[in-house]
PDB file of N, CA and C in Angstrom:
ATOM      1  N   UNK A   1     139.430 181.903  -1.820  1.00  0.00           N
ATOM      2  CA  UNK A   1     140.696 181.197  -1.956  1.00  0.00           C
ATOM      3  C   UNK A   1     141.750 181.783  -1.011  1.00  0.00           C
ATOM      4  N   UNK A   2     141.877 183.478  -0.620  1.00  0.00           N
ATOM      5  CA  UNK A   2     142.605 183.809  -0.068  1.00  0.00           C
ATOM      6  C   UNK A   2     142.329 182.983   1.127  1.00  0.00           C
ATOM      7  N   UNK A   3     141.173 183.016   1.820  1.00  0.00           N
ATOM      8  CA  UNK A   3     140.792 182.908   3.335  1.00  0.00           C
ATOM      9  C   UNK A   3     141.465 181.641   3.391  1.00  0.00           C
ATOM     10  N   UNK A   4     141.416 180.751   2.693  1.00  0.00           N
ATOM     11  CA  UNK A   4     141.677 179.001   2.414  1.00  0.00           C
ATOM     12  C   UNK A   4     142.937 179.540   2.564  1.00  0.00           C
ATOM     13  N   UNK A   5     143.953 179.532   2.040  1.00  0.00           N
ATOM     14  CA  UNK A   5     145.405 179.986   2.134  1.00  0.00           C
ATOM     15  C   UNK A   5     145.813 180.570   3.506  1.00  0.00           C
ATOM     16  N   UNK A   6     145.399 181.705   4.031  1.00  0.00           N
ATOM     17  CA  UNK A   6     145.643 182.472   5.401  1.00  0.00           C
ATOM     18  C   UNK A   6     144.778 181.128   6.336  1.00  0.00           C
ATOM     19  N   UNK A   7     144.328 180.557   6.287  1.00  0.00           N
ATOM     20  CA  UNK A   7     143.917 179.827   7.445  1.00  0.00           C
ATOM     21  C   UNK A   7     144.799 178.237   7.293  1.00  0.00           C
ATOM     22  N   UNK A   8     145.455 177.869   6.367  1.00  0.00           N
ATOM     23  CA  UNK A   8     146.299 177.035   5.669  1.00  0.00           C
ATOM     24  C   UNK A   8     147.818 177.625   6.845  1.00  0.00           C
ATOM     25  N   UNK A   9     148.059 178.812   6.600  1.00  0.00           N
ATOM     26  CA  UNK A   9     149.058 179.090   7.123  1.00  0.00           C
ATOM     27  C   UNK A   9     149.273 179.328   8.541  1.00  0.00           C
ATOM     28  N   UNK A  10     148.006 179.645   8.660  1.00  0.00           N
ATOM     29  CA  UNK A  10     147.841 180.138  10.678  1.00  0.00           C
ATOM     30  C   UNK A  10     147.936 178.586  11.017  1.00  0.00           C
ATOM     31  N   UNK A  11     147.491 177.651  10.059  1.00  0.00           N
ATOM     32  CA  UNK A  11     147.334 175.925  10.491  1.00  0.00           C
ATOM     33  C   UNK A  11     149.082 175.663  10.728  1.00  0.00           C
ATOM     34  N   UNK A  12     149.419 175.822   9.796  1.00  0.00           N
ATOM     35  CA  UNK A  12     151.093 175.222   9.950  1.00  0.00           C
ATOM     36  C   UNK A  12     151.882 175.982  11.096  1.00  0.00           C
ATOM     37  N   UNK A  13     152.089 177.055  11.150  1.00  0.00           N
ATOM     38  CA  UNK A  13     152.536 177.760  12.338  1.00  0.00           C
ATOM     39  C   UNK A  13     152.042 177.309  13.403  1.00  0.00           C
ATOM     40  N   UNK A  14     150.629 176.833  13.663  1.00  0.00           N
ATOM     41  CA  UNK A  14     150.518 176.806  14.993  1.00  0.00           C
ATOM     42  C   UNK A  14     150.736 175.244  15.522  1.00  0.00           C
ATOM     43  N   UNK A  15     151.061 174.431  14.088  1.00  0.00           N
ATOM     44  CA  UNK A  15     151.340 173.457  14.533  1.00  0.00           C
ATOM     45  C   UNK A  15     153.097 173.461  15.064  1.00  0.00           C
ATOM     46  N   UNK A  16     154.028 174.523  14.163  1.00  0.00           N
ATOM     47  CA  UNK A  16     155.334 174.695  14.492  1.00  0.00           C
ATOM     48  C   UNK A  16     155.686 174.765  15.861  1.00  0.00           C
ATOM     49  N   UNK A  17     154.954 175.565  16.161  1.00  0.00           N
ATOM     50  CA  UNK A  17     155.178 176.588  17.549  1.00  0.00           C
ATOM     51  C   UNK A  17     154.230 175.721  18.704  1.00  0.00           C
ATOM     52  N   UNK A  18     153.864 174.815  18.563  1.00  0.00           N
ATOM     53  CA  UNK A  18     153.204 174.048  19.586  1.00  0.00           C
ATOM     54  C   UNK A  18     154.069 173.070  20.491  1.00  0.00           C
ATOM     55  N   UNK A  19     154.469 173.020  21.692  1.00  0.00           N
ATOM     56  CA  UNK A  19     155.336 172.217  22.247  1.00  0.00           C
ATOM     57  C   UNK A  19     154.908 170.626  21.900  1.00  0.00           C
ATOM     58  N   UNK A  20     156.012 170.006  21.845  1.00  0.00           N
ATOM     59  CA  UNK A  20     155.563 168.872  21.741  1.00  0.00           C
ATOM     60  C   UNK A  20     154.908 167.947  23.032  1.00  0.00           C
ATOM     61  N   UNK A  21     154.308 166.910  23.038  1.00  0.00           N
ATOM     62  CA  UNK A  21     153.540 166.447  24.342  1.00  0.00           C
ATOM     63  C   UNK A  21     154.432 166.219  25.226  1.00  0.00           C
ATOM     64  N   UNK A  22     154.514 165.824  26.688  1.00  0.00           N
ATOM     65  CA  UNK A  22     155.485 165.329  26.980  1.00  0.00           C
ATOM     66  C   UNK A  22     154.889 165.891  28.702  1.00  0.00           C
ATOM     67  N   UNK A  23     155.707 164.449  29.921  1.00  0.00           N
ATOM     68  CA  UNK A  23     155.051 164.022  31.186  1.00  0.00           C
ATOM     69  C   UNK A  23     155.771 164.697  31.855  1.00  0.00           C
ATOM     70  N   UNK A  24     154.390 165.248  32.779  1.00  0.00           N
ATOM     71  CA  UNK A  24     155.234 166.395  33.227  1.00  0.00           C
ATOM     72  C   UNK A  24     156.484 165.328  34.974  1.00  0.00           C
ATOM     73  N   UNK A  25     155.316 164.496  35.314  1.00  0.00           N
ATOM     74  CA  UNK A  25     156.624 163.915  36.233  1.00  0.00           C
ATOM     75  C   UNK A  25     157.500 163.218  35.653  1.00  0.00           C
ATOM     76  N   UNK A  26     157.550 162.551  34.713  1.00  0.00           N
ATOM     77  CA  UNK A  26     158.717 162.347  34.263  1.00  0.00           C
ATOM     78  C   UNK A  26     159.778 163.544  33.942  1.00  0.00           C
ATOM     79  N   UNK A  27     159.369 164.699  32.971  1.00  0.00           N
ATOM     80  CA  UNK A  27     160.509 165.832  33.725  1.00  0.00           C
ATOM     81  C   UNK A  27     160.813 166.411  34.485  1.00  0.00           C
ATOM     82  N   UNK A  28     160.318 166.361  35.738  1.00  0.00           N
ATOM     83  CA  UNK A  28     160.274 166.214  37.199  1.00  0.00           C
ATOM     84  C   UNK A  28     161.487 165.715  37.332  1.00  0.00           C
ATOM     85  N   UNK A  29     161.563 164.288  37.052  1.00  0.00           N
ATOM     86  CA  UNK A  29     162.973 163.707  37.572  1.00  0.00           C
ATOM     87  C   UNK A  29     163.892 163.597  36.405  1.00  0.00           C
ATOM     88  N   UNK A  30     163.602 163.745  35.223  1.00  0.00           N
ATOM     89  CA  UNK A  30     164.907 164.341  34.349  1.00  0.00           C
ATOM     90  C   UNK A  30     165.273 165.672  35.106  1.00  0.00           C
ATOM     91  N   UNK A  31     164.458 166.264  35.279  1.00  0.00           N
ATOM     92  CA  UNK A  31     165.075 168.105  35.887  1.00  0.00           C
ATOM     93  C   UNK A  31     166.091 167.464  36.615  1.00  0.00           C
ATOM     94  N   UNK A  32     166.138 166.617  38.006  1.00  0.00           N
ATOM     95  CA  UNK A  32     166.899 166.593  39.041  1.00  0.00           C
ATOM     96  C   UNK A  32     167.690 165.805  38.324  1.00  0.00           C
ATOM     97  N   UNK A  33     167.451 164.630  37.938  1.00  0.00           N
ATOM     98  CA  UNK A  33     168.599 163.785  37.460  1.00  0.00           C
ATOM     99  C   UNK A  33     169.695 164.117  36.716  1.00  0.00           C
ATOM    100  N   UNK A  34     169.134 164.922  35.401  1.00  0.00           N
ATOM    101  CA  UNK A  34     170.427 165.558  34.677  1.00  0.00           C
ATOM    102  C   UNK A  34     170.988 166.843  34.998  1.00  0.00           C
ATOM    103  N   UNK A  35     170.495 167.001  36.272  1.00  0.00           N
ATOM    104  CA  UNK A  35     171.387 168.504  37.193  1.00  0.00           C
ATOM    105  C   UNK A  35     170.927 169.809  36.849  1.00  0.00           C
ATOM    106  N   UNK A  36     169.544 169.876  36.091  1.00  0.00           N
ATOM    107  CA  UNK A  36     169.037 171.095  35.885  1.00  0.00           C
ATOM    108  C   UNK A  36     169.032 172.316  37.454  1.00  0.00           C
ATOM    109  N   UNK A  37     168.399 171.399  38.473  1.00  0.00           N
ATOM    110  CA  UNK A  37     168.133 172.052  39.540  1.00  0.00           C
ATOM    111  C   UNK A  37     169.259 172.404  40.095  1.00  0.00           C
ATOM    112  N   UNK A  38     170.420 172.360  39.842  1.00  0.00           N
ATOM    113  CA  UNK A  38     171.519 172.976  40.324  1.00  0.00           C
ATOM    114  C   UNK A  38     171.567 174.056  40.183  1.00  0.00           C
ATOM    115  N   UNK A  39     171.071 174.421  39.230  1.00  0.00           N
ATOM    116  CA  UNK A  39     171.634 176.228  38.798  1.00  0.00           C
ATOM    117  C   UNK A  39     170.119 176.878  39.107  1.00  0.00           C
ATOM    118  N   UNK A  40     169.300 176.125  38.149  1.00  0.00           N
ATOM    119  CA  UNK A  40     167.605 176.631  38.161  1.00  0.00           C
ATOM    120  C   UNK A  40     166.871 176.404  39.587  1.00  0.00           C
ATOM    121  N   UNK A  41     167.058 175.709  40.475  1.00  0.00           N
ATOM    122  CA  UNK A  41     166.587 175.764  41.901  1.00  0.00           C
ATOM    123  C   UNK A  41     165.865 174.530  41.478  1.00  0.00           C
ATOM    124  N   UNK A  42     165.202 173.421  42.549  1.00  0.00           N
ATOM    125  CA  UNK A  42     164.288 172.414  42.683  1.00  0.00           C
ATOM    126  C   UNK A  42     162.849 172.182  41.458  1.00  0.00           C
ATOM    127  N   UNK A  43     162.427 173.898  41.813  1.00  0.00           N
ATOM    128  CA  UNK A  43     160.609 173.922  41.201  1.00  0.00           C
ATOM    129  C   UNK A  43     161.183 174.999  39.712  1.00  0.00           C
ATOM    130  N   UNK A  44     162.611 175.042  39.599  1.00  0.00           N
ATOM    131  CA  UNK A  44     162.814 175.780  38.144  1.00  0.00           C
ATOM    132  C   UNK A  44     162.367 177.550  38.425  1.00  0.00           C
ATOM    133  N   UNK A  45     162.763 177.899  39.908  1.00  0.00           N
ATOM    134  CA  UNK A  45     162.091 179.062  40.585  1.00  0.00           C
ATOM    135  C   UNK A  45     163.353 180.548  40.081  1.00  0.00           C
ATOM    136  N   UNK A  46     164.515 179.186  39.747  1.00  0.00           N
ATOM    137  CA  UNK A  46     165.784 180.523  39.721  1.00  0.00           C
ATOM    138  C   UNK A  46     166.623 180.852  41.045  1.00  0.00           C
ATOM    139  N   UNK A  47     167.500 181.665  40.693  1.00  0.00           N
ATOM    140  CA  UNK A  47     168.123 182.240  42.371  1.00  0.00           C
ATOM    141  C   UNK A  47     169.118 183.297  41.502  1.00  0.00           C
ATOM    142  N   UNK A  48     168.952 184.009  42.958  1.00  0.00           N
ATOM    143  CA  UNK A  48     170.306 184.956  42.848  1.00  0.00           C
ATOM    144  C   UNK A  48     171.772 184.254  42.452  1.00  0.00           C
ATOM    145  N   UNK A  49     172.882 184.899  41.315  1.00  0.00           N
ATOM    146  CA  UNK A  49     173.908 183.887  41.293  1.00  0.00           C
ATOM    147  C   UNK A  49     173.668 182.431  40.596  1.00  0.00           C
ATOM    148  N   UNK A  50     173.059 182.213  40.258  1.00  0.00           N
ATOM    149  CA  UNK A  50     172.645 181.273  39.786  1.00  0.00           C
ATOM    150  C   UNK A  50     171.905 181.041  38.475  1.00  0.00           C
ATOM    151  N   UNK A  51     171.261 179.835  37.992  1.00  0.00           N
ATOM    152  CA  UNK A  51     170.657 180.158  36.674  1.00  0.00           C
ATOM    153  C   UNK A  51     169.240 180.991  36.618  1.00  0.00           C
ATOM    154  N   UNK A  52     168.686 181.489  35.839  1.00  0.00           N
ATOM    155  CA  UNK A  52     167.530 181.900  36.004  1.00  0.00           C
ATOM    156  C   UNK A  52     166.441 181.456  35.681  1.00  0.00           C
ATOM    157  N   UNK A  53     165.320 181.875  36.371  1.00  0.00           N
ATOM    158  CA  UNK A  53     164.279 181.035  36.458  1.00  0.00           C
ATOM    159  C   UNK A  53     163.515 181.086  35.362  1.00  0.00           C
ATOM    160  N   UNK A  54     162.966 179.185  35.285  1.00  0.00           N
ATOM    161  CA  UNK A  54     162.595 178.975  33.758  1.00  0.00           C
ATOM    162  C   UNK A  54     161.363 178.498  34.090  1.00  0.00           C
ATOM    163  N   UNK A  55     160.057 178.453  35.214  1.00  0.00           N
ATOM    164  CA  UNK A  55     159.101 178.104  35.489  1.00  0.00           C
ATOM    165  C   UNK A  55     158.505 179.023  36.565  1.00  0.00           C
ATOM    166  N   UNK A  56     157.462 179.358  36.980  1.00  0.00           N
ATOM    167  CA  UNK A  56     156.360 179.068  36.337  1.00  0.00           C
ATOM    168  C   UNK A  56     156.663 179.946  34.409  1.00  0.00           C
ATOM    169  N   UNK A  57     155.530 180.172  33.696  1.00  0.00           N
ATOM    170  CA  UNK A  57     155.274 180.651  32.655  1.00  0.00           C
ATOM    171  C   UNK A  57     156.794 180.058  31.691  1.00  0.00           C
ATOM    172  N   UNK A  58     157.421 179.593  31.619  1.00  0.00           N
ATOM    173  CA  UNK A  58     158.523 179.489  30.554  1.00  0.00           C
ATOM    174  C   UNK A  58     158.556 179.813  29.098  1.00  0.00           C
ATOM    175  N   UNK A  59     159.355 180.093  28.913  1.00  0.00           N
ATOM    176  CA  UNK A  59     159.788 180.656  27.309  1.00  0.00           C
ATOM    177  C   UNK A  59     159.080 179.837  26.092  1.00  0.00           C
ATOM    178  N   UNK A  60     159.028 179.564  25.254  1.00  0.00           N
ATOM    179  CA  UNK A  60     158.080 179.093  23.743  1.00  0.00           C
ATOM    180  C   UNK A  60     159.226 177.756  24.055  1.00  0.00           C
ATOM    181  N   UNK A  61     158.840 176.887  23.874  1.00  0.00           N
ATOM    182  CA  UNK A  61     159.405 175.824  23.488  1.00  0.00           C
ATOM    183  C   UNK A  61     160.473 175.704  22.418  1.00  0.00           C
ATOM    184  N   UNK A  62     160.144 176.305  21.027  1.00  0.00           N
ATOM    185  CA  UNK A  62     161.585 176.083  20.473  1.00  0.00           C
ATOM    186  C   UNK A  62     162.444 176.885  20.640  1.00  0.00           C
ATOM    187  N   UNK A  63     162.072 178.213  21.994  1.00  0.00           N
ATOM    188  CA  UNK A  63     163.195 179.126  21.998  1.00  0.00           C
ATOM    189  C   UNK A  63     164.246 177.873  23.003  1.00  0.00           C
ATOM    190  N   UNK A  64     163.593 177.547  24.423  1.00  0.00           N
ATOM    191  CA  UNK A  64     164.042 176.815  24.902  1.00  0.00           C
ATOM    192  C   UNK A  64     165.102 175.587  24.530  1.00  0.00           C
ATOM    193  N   UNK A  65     164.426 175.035  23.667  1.00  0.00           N
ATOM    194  CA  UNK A  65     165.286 173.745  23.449  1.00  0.00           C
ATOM    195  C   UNK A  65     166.499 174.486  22.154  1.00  0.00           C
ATOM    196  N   UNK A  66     166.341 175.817  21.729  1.00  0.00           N
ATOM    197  CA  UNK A  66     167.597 176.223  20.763  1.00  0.00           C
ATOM    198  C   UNK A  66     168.454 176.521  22.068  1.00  0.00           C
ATOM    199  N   UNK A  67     168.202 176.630  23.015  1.00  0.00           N
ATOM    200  CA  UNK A  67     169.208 177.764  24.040  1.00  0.00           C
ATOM    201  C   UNK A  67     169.930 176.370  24.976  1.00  0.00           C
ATOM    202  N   UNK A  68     169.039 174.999  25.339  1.00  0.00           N
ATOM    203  CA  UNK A  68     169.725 174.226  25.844  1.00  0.00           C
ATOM    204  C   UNK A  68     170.491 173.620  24.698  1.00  0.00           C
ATOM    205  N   UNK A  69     170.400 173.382  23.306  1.00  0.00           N
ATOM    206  CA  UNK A  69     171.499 172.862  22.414  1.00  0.00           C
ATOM    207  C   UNK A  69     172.600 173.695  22.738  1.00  0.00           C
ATOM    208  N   UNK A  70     172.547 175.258  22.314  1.00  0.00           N
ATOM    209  CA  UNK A  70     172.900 175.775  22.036  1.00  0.00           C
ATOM    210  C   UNK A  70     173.425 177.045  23.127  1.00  0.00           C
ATOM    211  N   UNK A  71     173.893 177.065  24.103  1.00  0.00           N
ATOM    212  CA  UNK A  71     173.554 178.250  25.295  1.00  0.00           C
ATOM    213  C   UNK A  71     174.346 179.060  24.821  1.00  0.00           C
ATOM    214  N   UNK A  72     174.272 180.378  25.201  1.00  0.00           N
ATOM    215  CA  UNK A  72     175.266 181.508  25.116  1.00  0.00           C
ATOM    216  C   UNK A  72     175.713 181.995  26.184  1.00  0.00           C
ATOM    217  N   UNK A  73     175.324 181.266  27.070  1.00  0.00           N
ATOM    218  CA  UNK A  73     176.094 181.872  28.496  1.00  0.00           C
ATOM    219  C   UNK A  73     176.797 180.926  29.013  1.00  0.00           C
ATOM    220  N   UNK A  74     176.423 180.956  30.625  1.00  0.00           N
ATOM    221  CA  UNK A  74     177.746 179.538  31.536  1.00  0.00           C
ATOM    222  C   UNK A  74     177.215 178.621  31.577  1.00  0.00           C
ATOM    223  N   UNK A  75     175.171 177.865  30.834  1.00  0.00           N
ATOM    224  CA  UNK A  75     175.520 176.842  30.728  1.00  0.00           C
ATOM    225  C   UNK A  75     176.168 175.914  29.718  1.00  0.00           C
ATOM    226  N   UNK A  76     175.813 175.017  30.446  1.00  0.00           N
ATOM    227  CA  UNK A  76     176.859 173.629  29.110  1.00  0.00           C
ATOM    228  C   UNK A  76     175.845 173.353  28.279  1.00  0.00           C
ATOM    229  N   UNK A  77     176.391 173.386  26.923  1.00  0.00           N
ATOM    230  CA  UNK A  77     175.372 171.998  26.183  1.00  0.00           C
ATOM    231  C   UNK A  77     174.956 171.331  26.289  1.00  0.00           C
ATOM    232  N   UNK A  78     173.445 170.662  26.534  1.00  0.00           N
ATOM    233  CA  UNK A  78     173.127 169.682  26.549  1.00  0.00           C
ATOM    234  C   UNK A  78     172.360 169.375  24.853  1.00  0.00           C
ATOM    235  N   UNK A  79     173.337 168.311  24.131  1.00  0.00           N
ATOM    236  CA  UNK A  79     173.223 168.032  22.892  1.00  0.00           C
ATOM    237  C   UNK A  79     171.859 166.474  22.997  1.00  0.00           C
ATOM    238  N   UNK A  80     171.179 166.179  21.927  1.00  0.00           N
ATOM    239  CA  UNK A  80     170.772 165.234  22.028  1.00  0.00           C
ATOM    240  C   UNK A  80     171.099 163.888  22.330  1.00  0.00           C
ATOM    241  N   UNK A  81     171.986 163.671  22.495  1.00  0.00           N
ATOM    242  CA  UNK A  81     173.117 162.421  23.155  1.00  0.00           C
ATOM    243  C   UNK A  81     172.749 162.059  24.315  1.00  0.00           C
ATOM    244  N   UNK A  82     172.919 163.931  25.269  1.00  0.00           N
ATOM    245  CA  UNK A  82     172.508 163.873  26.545  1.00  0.00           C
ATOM    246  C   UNK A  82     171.277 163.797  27.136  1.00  0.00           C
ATOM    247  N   UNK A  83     170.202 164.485  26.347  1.00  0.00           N
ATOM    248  CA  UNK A  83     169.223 164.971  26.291  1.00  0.00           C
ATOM    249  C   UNK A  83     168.346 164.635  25.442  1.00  0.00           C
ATOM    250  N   UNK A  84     167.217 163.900  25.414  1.00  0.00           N
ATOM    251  CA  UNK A  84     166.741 163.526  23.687  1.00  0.00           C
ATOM    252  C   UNK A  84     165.873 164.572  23.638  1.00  0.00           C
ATOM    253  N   UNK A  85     164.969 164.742  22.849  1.00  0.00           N
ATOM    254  CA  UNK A  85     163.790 165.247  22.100  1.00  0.00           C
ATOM    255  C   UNK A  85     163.072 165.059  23.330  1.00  0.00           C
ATOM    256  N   UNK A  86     162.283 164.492  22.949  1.00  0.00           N
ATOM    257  CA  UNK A  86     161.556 163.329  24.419  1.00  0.00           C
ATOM    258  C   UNK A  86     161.294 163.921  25.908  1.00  0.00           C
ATOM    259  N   UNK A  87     162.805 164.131  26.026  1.00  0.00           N
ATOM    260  CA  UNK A  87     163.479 164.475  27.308  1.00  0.00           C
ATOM    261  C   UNK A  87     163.134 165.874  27.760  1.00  0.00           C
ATOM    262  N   UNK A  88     163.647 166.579  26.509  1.00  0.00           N
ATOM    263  CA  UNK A  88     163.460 167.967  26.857  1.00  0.00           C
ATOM    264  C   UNK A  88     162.083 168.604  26.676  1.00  0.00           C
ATOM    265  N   UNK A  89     160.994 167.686  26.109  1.00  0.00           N
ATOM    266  CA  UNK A  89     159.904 167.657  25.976  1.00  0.00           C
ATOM    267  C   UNK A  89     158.774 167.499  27.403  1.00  0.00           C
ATOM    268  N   UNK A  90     159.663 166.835  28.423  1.00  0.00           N
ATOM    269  CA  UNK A  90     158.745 166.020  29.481  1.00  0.00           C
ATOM    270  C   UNK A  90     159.678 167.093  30.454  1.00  0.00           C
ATOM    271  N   UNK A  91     160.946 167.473  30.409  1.00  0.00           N
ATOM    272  CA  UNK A  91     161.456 168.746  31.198  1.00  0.00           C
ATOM    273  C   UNK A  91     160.486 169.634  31.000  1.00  0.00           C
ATOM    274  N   UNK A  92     159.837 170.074  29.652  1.00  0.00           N
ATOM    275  CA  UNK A  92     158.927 171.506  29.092  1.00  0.00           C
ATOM    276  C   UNK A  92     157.719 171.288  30.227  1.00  0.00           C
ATOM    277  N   UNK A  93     157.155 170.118  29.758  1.00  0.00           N
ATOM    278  CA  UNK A  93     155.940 169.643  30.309  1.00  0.00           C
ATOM    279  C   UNK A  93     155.892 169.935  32.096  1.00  0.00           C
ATOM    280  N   UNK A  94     157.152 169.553  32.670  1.00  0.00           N
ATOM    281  CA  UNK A  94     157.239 170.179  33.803  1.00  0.00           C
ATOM    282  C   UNK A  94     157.058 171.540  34.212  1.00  0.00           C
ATOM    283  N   UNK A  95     158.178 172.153  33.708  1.00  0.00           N
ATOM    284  CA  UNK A  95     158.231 173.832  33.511  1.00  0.00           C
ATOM    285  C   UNK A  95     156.484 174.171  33.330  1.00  0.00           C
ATOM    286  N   UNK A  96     155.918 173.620  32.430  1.00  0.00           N
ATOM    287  CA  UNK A  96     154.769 174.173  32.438  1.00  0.00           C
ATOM    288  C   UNK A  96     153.280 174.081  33.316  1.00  0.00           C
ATOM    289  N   UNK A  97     153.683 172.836  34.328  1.00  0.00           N
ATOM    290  CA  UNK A  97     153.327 172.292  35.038  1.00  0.00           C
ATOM    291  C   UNK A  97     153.448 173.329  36.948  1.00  0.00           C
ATOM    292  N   UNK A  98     154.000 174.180  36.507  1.00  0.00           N
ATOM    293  CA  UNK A  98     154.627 174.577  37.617  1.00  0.00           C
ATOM    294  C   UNK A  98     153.507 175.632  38.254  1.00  0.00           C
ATOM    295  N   UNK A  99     153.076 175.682  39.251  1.00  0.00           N
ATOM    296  CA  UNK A  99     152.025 176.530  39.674  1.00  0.00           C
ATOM    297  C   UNK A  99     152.646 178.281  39.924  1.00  0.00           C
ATOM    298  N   UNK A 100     151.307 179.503  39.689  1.00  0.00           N
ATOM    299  CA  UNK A 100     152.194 180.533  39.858  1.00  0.00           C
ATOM    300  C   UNK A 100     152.478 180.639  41.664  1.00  0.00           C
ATOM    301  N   UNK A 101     153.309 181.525  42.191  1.00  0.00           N
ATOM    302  CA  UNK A 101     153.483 181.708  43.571  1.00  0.00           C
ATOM    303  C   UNK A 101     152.025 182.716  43.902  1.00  0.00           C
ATOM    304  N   UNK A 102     152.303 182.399  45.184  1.00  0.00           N
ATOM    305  CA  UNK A 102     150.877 182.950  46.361  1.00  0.00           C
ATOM    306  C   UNK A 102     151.505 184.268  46.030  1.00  0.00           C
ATOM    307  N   UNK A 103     150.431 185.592  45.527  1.00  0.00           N
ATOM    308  CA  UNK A 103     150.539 187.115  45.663  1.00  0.00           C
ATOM    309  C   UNK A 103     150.794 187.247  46.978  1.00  0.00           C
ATOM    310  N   UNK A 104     152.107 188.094  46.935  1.00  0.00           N
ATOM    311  CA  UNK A 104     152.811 188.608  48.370  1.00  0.00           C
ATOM    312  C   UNK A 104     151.596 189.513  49.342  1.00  0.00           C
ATOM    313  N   UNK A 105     150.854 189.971  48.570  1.00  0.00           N
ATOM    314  CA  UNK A 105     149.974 190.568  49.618  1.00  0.00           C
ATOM    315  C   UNK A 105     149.120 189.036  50.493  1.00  0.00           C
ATOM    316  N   UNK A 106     149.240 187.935  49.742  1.00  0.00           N
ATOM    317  CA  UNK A 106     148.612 186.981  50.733  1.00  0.00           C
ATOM    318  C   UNK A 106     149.132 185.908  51.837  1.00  0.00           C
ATOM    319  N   UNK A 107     150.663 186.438  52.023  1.00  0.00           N
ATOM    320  CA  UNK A 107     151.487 185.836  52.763  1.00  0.00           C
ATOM    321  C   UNK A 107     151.630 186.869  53.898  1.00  0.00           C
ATOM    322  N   UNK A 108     151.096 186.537  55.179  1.00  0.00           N
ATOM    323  CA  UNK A 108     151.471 187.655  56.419  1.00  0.00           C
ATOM    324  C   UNK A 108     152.442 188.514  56.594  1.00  0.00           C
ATOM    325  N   UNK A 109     153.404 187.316  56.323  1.00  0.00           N
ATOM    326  CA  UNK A 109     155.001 187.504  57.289  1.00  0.00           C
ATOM    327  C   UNK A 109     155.364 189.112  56.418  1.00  0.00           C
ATOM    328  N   UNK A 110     155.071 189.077  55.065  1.00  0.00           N
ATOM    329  CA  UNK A 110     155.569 189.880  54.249  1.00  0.00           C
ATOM    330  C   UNK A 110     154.666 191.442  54.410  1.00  0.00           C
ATOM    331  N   UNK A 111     153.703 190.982  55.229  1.00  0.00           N
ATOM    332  CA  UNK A 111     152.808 192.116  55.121  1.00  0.00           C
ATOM    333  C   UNK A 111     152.965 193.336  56.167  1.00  0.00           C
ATOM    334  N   UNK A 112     153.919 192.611  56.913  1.00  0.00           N
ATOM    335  CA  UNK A 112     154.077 193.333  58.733  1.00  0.00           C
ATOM    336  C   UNK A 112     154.929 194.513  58.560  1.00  0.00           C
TER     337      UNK A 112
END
């Protein structure tokens, strides 16, 4: 009965913590459209001065979407009004979509 219970619970959590589905080109062009890439760069890479980078590997999904309701720094809110469920779902799907960069030992220029 225990095992039934602990595997009951690993079931619900992992359904919590699972991003929801969502296209990754379609958040492709939500990214640009609703001005993500302004701060986060084009591929969500980050920059100096700027926002920091939220792709490749990105944060758990519901940390993400608490921090765009909700930011604690210089960005703005984006509330569901602006942003649906949906939306920030097919933004995730991007972010996760994002390939890692070429190891610097396999780029020349950097090697000289």
């Amino acid at each position: 009965m225990r095992v039934l219970l602990l595997v009951g619970m690993a079931w619900t959590l992992a359904a919590q913590t699972a991003p929801p589905a969502g296209n990754a080109q379609k958040g492709r062009q939500l990214f640009q459209s609703d001005g993500c890439y302004q701060c986060h760069g084009r591929e969500a890479q980050g920059g100096l001065g700027t926002g920091p980078r939220l792709a490749p590997r990105p944060i758990p999904f519901a940390q993400l979407s608490k921090y765009v309701r909700q930011p604690t720094g210089q960005m703005p809110p984006y509330t569901g009004k602006i942003v649906s469920d949906q939306d920030l779902a097919d933004i995730y799907a991007f972010l996760q979509a994002q390939p890692q960069p070429p190891p610097a030992k396999s780029i020349p220029l950097l090697n000289n």
